[in-house]
PDB file of N, CA and C in Angstrom:
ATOM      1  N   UNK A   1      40.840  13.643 -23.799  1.00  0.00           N
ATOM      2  CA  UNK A   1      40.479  13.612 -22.398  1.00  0.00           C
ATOM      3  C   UNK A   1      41.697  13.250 -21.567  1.00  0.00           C
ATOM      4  N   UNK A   2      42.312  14.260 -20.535  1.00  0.00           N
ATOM      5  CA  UNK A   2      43.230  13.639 -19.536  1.00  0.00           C
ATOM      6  C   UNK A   2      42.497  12.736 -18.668  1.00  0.00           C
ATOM      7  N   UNK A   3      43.527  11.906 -17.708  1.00  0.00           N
ATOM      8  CA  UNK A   3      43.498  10.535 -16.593  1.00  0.00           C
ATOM      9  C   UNK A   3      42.445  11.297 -15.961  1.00  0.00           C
ATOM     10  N   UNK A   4      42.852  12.302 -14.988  1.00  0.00           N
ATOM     11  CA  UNK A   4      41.535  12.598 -14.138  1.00  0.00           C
ATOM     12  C   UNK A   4      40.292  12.916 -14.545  1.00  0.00           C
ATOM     13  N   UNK A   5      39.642  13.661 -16.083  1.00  0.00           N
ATOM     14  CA  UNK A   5      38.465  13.748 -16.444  1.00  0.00           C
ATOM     15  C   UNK A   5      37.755  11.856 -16.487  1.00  0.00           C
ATOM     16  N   UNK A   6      38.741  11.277 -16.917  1.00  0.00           N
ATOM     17  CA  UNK A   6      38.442  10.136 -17.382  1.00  0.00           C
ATOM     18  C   UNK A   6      37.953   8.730 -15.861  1.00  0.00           C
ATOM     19  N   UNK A   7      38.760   9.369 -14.607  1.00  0.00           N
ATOM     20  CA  UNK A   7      38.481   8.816 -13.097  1.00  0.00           C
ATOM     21  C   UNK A   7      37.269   9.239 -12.787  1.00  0.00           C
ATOM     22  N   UNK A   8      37.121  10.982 -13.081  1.00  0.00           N
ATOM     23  CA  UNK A   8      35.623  11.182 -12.313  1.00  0.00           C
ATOM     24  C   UNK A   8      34.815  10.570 -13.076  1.00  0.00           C
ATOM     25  N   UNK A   9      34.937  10.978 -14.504  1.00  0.00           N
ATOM     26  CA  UNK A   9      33.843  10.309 -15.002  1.00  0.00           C
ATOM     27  C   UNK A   9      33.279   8.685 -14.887  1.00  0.00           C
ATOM     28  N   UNK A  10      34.263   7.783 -14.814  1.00  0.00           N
ATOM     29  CA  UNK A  10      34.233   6.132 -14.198  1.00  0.00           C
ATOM     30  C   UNK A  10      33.805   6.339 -12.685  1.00  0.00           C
ATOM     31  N   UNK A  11      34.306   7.196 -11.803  1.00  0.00           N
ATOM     32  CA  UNK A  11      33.731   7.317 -10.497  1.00  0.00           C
ATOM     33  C   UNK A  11      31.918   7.683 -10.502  1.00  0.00           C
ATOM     34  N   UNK A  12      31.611   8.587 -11.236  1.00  0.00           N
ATOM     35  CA  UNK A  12      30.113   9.314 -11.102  1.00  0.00           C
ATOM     36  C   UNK A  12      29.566   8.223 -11.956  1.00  0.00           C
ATOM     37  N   UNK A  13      29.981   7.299 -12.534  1.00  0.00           N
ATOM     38  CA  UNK A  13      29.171   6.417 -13.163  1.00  0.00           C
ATOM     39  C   UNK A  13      28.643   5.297 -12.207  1.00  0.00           C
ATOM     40  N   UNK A  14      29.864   4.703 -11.487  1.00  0.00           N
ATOM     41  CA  UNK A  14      29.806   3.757 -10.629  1.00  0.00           C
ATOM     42  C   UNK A  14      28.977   4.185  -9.207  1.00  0.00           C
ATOM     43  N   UNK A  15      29.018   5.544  -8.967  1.00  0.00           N
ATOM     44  CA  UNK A  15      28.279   6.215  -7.959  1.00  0.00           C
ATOM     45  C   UNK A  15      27.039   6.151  -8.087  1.00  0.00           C
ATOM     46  N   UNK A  16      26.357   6.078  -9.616  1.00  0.00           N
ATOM     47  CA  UNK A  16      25.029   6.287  -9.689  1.00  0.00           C
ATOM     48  C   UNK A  16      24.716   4.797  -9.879  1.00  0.00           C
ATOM     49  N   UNK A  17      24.954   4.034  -9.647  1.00  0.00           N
ATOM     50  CA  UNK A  17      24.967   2.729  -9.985  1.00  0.00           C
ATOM     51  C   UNK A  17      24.430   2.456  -8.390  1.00  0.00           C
ATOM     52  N   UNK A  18      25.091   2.607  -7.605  1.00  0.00           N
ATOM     53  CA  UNK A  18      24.615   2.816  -6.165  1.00  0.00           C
ATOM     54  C   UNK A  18      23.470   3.364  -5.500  1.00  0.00           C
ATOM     55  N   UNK A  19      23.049   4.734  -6.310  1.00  0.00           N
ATOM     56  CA  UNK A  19      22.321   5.673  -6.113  1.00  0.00           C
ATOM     57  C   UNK A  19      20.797   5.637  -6.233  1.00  0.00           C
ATOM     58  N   UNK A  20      19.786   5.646  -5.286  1.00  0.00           N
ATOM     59  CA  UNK A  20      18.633   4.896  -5.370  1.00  0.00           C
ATOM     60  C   UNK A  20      18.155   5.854  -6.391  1.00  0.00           C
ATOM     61  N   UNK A  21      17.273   5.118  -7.354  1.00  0.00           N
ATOM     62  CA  UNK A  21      16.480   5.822  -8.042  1.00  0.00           C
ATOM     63  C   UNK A  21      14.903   5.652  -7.574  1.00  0.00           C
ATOM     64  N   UNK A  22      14.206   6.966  -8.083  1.00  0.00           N
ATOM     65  CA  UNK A  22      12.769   7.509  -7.548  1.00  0.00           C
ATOM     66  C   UNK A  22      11.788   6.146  -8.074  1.00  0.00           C
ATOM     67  N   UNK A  23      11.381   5.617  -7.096  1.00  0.00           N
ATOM     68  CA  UNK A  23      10.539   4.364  -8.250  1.00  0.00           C
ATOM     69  C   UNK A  23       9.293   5.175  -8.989  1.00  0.00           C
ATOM     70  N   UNK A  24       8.955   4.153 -10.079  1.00  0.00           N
ATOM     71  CA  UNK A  24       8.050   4.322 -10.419  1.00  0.00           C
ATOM     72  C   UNK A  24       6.317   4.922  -9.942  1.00  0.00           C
ATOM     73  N   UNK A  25       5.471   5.541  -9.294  1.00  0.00           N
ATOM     74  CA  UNK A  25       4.436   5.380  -8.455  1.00  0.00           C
ATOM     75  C   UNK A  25       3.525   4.526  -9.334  1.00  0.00           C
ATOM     76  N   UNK A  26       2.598   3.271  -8.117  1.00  0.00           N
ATOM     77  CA  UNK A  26       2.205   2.425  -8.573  1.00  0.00           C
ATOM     78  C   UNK A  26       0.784   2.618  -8.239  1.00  0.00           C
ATOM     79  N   UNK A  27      -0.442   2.145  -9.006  1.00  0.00           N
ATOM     80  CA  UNK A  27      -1.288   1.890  -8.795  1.00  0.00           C
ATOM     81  C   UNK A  27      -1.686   1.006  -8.262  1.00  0.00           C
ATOM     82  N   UNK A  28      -3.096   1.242  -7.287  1.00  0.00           N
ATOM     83  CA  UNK A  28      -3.645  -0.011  -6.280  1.00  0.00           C
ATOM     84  C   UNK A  28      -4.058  -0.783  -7.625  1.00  0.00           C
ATOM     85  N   UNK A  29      -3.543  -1.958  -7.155  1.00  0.00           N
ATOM     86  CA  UNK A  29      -3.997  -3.192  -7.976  1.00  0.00           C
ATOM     87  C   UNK A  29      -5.791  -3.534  -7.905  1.00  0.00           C
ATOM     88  N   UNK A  30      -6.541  -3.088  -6.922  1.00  0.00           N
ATOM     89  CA  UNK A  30      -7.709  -3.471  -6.985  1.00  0.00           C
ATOM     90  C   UNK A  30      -8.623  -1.930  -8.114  1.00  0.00           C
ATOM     91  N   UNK A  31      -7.570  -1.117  -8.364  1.00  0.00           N
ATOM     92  CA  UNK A  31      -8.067  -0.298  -8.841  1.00  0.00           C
ATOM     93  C   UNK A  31      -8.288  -0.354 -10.624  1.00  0.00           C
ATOM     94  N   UNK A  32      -7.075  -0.931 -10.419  1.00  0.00           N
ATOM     95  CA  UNK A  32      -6.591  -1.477 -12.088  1.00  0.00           C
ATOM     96  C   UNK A  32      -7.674  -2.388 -12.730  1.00  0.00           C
ATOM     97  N   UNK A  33      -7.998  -3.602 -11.412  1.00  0.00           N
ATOM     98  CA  UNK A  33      -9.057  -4.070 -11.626  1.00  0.00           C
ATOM     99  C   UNK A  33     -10.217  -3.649 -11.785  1.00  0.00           C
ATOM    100  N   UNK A  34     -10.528  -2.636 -11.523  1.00  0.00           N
ATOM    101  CA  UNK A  34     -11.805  -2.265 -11.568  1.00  0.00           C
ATOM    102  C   UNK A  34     -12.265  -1.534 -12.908  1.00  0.00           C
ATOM    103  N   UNK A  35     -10.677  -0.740 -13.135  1.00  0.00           N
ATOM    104  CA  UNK A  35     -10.750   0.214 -14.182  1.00  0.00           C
ATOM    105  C   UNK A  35     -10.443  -1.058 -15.761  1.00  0.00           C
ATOM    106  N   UNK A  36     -10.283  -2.545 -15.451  1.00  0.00           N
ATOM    107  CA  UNK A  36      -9.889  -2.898 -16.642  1.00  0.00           C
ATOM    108  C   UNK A  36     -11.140  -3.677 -16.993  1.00  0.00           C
ATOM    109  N   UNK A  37     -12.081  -4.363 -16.311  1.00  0.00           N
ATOM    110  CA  UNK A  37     -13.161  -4.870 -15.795  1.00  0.00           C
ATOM    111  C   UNK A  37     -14.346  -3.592 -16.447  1.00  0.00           C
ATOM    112  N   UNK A  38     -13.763  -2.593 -16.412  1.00  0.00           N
ATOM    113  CA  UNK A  38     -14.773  -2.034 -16.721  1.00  0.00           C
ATOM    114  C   UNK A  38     -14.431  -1.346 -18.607  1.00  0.00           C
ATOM    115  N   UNK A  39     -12.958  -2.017 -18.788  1.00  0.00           N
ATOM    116  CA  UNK A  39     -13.004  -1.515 -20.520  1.00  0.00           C
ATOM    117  C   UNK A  39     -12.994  -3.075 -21.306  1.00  0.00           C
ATOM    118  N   UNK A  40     -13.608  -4.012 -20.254  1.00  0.00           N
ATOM    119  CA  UNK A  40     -13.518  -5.264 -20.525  1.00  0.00           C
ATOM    120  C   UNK A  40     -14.960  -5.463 -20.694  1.00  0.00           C
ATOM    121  N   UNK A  41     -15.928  -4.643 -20.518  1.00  0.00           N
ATOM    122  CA  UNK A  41     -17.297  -4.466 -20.382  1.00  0.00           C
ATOM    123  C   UNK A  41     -18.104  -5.004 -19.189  1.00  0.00           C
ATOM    124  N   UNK A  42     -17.221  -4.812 -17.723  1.00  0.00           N
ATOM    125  CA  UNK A  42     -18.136  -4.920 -16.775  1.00  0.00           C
ATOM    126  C   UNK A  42     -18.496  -3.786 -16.507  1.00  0.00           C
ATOM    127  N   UNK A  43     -19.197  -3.220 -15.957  1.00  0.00           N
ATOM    128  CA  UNK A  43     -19.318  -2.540 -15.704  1.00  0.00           C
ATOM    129  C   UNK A  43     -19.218  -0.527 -16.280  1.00  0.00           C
ATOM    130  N   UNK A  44     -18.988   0.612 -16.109  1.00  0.00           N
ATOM    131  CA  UNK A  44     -18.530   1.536 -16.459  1.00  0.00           C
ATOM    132  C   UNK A  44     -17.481   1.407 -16.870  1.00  0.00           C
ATOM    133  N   UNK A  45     -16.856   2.475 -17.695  1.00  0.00           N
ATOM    134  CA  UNK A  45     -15.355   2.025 -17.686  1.00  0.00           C
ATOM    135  C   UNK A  45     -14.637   3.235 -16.840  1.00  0.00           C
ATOM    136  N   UNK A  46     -15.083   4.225 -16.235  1.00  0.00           N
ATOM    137  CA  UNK A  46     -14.456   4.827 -15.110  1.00  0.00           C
ATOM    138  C   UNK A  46     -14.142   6.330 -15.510  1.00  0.00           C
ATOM    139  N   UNK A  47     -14.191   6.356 -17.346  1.00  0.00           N
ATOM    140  CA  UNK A  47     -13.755   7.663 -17.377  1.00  0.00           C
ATOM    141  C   UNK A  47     -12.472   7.938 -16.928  1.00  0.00           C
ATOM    142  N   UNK A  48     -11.936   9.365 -16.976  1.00  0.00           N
ATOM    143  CA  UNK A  48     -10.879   9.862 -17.028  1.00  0.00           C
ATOM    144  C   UNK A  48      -9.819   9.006 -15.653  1.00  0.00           C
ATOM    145  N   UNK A  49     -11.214   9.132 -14.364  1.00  0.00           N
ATOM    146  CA  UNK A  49     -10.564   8.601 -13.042  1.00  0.00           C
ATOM    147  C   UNK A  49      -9.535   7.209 -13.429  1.00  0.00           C
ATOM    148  N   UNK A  50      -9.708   6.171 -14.924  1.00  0.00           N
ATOM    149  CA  UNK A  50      -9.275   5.343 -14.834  1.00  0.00           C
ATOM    150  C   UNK A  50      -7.960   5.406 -15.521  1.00  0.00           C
ATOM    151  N   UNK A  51      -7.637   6.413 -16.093  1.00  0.00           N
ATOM    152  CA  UNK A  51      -6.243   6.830 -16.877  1.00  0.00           C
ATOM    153  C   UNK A  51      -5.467   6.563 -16.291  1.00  0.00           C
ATOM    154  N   UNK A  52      -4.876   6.620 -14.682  1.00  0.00           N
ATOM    155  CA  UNK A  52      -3.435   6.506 -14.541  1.00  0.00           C
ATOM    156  C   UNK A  52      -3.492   4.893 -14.404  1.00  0.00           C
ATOM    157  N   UNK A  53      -4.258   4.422 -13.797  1.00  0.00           N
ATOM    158  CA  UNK A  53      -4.548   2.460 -13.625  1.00  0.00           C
ATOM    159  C   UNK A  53      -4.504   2.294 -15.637  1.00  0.00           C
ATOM    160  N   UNK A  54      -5.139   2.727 -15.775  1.00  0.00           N
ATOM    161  CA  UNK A  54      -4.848   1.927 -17.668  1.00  0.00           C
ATOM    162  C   UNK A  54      -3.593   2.376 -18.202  1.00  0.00           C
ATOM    163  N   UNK A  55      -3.204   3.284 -17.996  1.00  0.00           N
ATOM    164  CA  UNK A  55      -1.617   3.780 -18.127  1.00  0.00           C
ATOM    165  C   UNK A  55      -0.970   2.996 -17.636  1.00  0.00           C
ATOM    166  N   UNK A  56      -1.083   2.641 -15.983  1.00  0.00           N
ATOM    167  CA  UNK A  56      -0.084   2.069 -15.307  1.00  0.00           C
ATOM    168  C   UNK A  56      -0.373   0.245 -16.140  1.00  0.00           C
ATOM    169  N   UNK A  57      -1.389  -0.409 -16.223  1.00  0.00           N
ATOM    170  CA  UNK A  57      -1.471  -1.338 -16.620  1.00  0.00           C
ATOM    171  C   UNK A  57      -0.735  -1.382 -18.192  1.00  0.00           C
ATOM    172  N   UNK A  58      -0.577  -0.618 -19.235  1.00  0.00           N
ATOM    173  CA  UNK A  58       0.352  -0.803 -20.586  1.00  0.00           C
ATOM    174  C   UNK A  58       1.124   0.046 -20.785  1.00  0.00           C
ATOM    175  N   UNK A  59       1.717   0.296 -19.201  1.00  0.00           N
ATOM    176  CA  UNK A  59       3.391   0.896 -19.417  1.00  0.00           C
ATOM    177  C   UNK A  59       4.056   0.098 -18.568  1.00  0.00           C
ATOM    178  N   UNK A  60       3.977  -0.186 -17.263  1.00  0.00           N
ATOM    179  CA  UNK A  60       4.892  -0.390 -16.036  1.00  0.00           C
ATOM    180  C   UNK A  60       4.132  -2.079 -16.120  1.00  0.00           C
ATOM    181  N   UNK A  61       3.385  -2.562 -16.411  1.00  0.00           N
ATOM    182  CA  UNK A  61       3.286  -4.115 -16.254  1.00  0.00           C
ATOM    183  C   UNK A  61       3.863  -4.276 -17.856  1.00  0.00           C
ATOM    184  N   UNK A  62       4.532  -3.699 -18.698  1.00  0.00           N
ATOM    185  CA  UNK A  62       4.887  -4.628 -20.068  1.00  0.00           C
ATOM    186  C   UNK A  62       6.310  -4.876 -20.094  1.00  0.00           C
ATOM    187  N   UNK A  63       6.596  -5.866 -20.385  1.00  0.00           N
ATOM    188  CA  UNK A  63       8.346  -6.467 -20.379  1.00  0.00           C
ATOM    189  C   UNK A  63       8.273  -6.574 -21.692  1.00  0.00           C
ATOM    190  N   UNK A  64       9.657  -5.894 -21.669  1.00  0.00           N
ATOM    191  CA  UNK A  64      10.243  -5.594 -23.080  1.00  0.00           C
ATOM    192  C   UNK A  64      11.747  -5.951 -22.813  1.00  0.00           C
ATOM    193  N   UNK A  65      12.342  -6.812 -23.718  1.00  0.00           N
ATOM    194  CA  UNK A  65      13.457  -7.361 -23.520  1.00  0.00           C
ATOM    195  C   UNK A  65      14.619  -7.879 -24.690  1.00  0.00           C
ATOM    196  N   UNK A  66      14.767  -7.124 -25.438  1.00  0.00           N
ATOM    197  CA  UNK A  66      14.543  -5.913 -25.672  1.00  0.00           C
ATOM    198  C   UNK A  66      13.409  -5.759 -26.684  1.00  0.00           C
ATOM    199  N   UNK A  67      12.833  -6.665 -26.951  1.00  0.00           N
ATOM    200  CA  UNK A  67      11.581  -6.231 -27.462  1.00  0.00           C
ATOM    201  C   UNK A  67      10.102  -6.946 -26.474  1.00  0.00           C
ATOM    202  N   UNK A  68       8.859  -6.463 -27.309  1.00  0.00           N
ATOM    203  CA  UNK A  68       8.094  -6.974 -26.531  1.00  0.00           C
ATOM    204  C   UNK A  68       7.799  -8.209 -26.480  1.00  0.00           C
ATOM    205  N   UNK A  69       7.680  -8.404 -24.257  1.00  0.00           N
ATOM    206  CA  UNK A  69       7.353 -10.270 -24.481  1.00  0.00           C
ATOM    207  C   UNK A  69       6.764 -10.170 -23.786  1.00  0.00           C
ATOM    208  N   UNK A  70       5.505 -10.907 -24.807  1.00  0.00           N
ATOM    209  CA  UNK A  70       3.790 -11.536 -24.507  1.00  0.00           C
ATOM    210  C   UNK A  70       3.607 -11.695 -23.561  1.00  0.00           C
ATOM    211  N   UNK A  71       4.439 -13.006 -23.500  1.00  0.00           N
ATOM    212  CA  UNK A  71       3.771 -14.012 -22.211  1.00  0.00           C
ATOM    213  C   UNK A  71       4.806 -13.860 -21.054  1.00  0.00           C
ATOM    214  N   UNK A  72       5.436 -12.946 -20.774  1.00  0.00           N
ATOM    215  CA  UNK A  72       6.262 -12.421 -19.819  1.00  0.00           C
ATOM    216  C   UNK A  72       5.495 -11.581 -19.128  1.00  0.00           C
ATOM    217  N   UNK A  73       4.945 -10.631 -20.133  1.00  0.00           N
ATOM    218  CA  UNK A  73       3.970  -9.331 -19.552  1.00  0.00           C
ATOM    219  C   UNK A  73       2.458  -9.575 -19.003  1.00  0.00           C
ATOM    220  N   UNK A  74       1.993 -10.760 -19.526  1.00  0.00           N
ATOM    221  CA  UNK A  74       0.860 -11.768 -19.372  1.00  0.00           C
ATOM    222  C   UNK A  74       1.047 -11.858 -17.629  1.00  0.00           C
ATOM    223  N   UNK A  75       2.342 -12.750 -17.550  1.00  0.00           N
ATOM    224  CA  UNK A  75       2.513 -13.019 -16.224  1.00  0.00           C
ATOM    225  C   UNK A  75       3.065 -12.118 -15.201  1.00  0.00           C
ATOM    226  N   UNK A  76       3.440 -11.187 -15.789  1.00  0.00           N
ATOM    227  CA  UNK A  76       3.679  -9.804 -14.762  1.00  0.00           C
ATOM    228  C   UNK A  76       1.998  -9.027 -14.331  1.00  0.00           C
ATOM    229  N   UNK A  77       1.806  -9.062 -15.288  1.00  0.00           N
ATOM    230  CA  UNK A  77       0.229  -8.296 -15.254  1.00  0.00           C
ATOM    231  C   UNK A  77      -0.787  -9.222 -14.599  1.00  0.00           C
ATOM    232  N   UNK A  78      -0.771 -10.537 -14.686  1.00  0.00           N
ATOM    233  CA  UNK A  78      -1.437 -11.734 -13.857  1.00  0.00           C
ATOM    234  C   UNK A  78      -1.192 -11.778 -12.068  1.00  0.00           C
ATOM    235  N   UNK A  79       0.143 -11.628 -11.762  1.00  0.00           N
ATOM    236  CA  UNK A  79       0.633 -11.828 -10.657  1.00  0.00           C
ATOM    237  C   UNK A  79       0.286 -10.355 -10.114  1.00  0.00           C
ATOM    238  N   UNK A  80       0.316  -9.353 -10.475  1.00  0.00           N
ATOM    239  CA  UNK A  80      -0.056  -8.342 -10.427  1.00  0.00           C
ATOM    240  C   UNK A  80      -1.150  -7.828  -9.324  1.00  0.00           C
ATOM    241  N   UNK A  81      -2.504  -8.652 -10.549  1.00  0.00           N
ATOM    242  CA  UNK A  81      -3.967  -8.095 -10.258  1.00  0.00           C
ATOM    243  C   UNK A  81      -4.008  -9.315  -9.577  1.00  0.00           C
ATOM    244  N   UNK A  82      -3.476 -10.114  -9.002  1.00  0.00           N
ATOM    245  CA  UNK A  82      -3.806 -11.029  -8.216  1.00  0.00           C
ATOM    246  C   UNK A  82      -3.380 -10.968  -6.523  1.00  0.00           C
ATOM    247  N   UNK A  83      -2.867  -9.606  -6.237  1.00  0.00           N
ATOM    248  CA  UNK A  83      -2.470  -9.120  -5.617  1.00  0.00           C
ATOM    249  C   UNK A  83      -3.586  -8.369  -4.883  1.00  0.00           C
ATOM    250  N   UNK A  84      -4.464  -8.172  -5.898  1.00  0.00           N
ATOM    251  CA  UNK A  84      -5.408  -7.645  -5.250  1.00  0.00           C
ATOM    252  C   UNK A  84      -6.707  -8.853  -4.304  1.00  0.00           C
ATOM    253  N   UNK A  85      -6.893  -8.221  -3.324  1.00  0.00           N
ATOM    254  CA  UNK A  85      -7.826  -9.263  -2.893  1.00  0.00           C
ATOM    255  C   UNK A  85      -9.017  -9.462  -3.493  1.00  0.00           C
ATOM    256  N   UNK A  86      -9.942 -10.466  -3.473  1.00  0.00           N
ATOM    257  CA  UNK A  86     -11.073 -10.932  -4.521  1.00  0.00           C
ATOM    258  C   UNK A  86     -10.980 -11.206  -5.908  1.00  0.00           C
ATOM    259  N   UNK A  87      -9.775 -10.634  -6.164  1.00  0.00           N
ATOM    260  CA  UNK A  87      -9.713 -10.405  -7.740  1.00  0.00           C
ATOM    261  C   UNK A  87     -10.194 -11.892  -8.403  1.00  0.00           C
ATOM    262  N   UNK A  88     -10.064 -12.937  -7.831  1.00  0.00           N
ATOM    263  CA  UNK A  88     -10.289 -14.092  -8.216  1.00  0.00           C
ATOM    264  C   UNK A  88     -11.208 -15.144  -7.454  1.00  0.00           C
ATOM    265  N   UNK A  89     -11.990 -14.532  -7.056  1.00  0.00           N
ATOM    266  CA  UNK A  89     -13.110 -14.686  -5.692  1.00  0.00           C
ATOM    267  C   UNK A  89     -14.573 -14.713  -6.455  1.00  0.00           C
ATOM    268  N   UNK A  90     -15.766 -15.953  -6.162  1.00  0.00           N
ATOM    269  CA  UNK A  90     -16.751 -15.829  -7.000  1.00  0.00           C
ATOM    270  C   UNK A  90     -16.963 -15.599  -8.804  1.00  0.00           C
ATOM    271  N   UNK A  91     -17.966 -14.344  -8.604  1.00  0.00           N
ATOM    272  CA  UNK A  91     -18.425 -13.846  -9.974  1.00  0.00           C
ATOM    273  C   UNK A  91     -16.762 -12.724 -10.619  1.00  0.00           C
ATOM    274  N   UNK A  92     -15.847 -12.508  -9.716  1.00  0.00           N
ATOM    275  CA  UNK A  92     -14.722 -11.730  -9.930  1.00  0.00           C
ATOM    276  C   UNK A  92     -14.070 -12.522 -10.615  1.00  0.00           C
ATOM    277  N   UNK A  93     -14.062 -14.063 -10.634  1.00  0.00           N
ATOM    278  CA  UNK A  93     -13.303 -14.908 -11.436  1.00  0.00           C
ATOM    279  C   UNK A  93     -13.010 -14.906 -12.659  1.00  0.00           C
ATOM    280  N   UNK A  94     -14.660 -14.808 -13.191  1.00  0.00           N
ATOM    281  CA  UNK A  94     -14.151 -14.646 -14.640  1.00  0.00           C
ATOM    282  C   UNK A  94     -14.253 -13.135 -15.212  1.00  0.00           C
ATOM    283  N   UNK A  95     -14.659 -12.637 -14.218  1.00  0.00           N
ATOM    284  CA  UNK A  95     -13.972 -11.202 -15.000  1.00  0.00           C
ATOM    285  C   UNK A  95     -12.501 -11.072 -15.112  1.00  0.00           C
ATOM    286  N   UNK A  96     -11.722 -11.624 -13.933  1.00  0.00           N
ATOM    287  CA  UNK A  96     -10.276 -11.425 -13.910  1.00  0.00           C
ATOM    288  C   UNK A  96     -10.089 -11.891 -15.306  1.00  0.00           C
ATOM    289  N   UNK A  97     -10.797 -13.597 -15.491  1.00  0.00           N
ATOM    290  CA  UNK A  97     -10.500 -14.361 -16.681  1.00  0.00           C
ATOM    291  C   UNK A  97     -10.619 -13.509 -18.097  1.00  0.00           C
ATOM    292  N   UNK A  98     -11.296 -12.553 -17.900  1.00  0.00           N
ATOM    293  CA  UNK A  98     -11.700 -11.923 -19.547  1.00  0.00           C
ATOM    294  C   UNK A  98     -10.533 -10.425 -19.404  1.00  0.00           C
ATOM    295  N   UNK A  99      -9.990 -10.126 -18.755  1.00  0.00           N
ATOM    296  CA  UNK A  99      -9.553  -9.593 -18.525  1.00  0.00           C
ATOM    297  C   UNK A  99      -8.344  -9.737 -19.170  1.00  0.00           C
ATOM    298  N   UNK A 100      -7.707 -10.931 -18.307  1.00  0.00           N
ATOM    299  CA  UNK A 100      -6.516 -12.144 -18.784  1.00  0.00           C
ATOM    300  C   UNK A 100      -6.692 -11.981 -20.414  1.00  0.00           C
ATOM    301  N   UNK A 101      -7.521 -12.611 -20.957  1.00  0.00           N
ATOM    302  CA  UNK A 101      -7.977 -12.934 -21.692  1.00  0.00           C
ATOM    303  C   UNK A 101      -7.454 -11.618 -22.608  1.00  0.00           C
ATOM    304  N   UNK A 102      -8.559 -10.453 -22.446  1.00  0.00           N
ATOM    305  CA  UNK A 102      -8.160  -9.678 -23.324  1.00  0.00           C
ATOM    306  C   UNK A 102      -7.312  -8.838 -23.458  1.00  0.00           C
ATOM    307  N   UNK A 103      -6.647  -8.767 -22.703  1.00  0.00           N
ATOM    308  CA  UNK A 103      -5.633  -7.487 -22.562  1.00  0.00           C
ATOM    309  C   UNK A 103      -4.625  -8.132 -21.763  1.00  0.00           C
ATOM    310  N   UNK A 104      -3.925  -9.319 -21.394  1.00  0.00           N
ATOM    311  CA  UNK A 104      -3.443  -9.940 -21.058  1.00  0.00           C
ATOM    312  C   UNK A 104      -1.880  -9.673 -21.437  1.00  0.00           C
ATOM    313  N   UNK A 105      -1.948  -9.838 -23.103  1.00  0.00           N
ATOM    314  CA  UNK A 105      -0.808  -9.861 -23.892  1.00  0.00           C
ATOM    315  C   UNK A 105      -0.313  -8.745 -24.239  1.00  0.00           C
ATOM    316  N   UNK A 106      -1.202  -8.153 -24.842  1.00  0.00           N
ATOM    317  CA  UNK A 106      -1.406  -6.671 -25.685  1.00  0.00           C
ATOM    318  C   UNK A 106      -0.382  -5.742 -24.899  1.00  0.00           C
ATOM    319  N   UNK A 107       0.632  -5.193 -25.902  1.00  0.00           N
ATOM    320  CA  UNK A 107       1.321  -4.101 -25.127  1.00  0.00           C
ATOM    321  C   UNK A 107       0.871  -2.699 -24.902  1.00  0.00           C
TER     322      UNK A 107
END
C-alpha cells in the first residue's frame, strides 16, 4: 500500500466515526408492555401484531459486553418499560413484577 491509499483510508475511517448512523427504530414501550404481559400470561399474547415489541424487547434491550450481562440487561429492560406510563400503577404492578421476573434476564 502507498502513503496516500493509506491517508484516505485513516481519513474515511475517522470520517465515519463522525458520521451519524440510522438508529435503531424503537418500539412504544407501553406496547412492549402489553405484548410481554401478555406472553407472561396476562392477558392474549397479541399474535403476530406482537413480534416487532418481543423482537425489540430480546434484541435492542440486551447488553452484551462482550458477552451476555444479566443484570445489565435486567436494568436496561426495567428502565425501559418504566418509561411507559402506568406500567407500575395499581393491578399493572405486578404484572410489570412478573414480567421483571420472567424475562427480565433472559437474553
Amino acid at each position: 500500500m502507498n502513503i496516500k491509499t493509506i491517508v484516505a483510508a485513516t481519513a474515511l475511517g475517522i470520517a465515519s466515526l463522525f458520521t451519524p448512523t440510522q438508529a435503531q427504530s424503537t418500539v412504544d414501550p407501553c406496547t412492549v408492555y402489553m405484548c410481554m404481559a401478555g406472553l407472561s400470561g396476562y392477558g392474549a399474547s397479541g399474535g403476530a401484531g406482537c413480534t416487532p415489541a418481543v423482537t425489540y424487547w430480546h434484541t435492542a434491550l440486551t447488553v452484551y459486553n462482550p458477552y451476555f450481562n444479566a443484570s445489565a440487561t435486567a436494568a436496561r429492560r426495567q428502565t425501559y418499560m418504566m418509561s411507559c406510563p402506568g406500567a407500575q400503577t395499581g393491578q399493572n404492578a405486578a404484572v410489570f413484577q412478573t414480567i421483571m421476573r420472567t424475562w427480565g434476564r433472559v437474553p
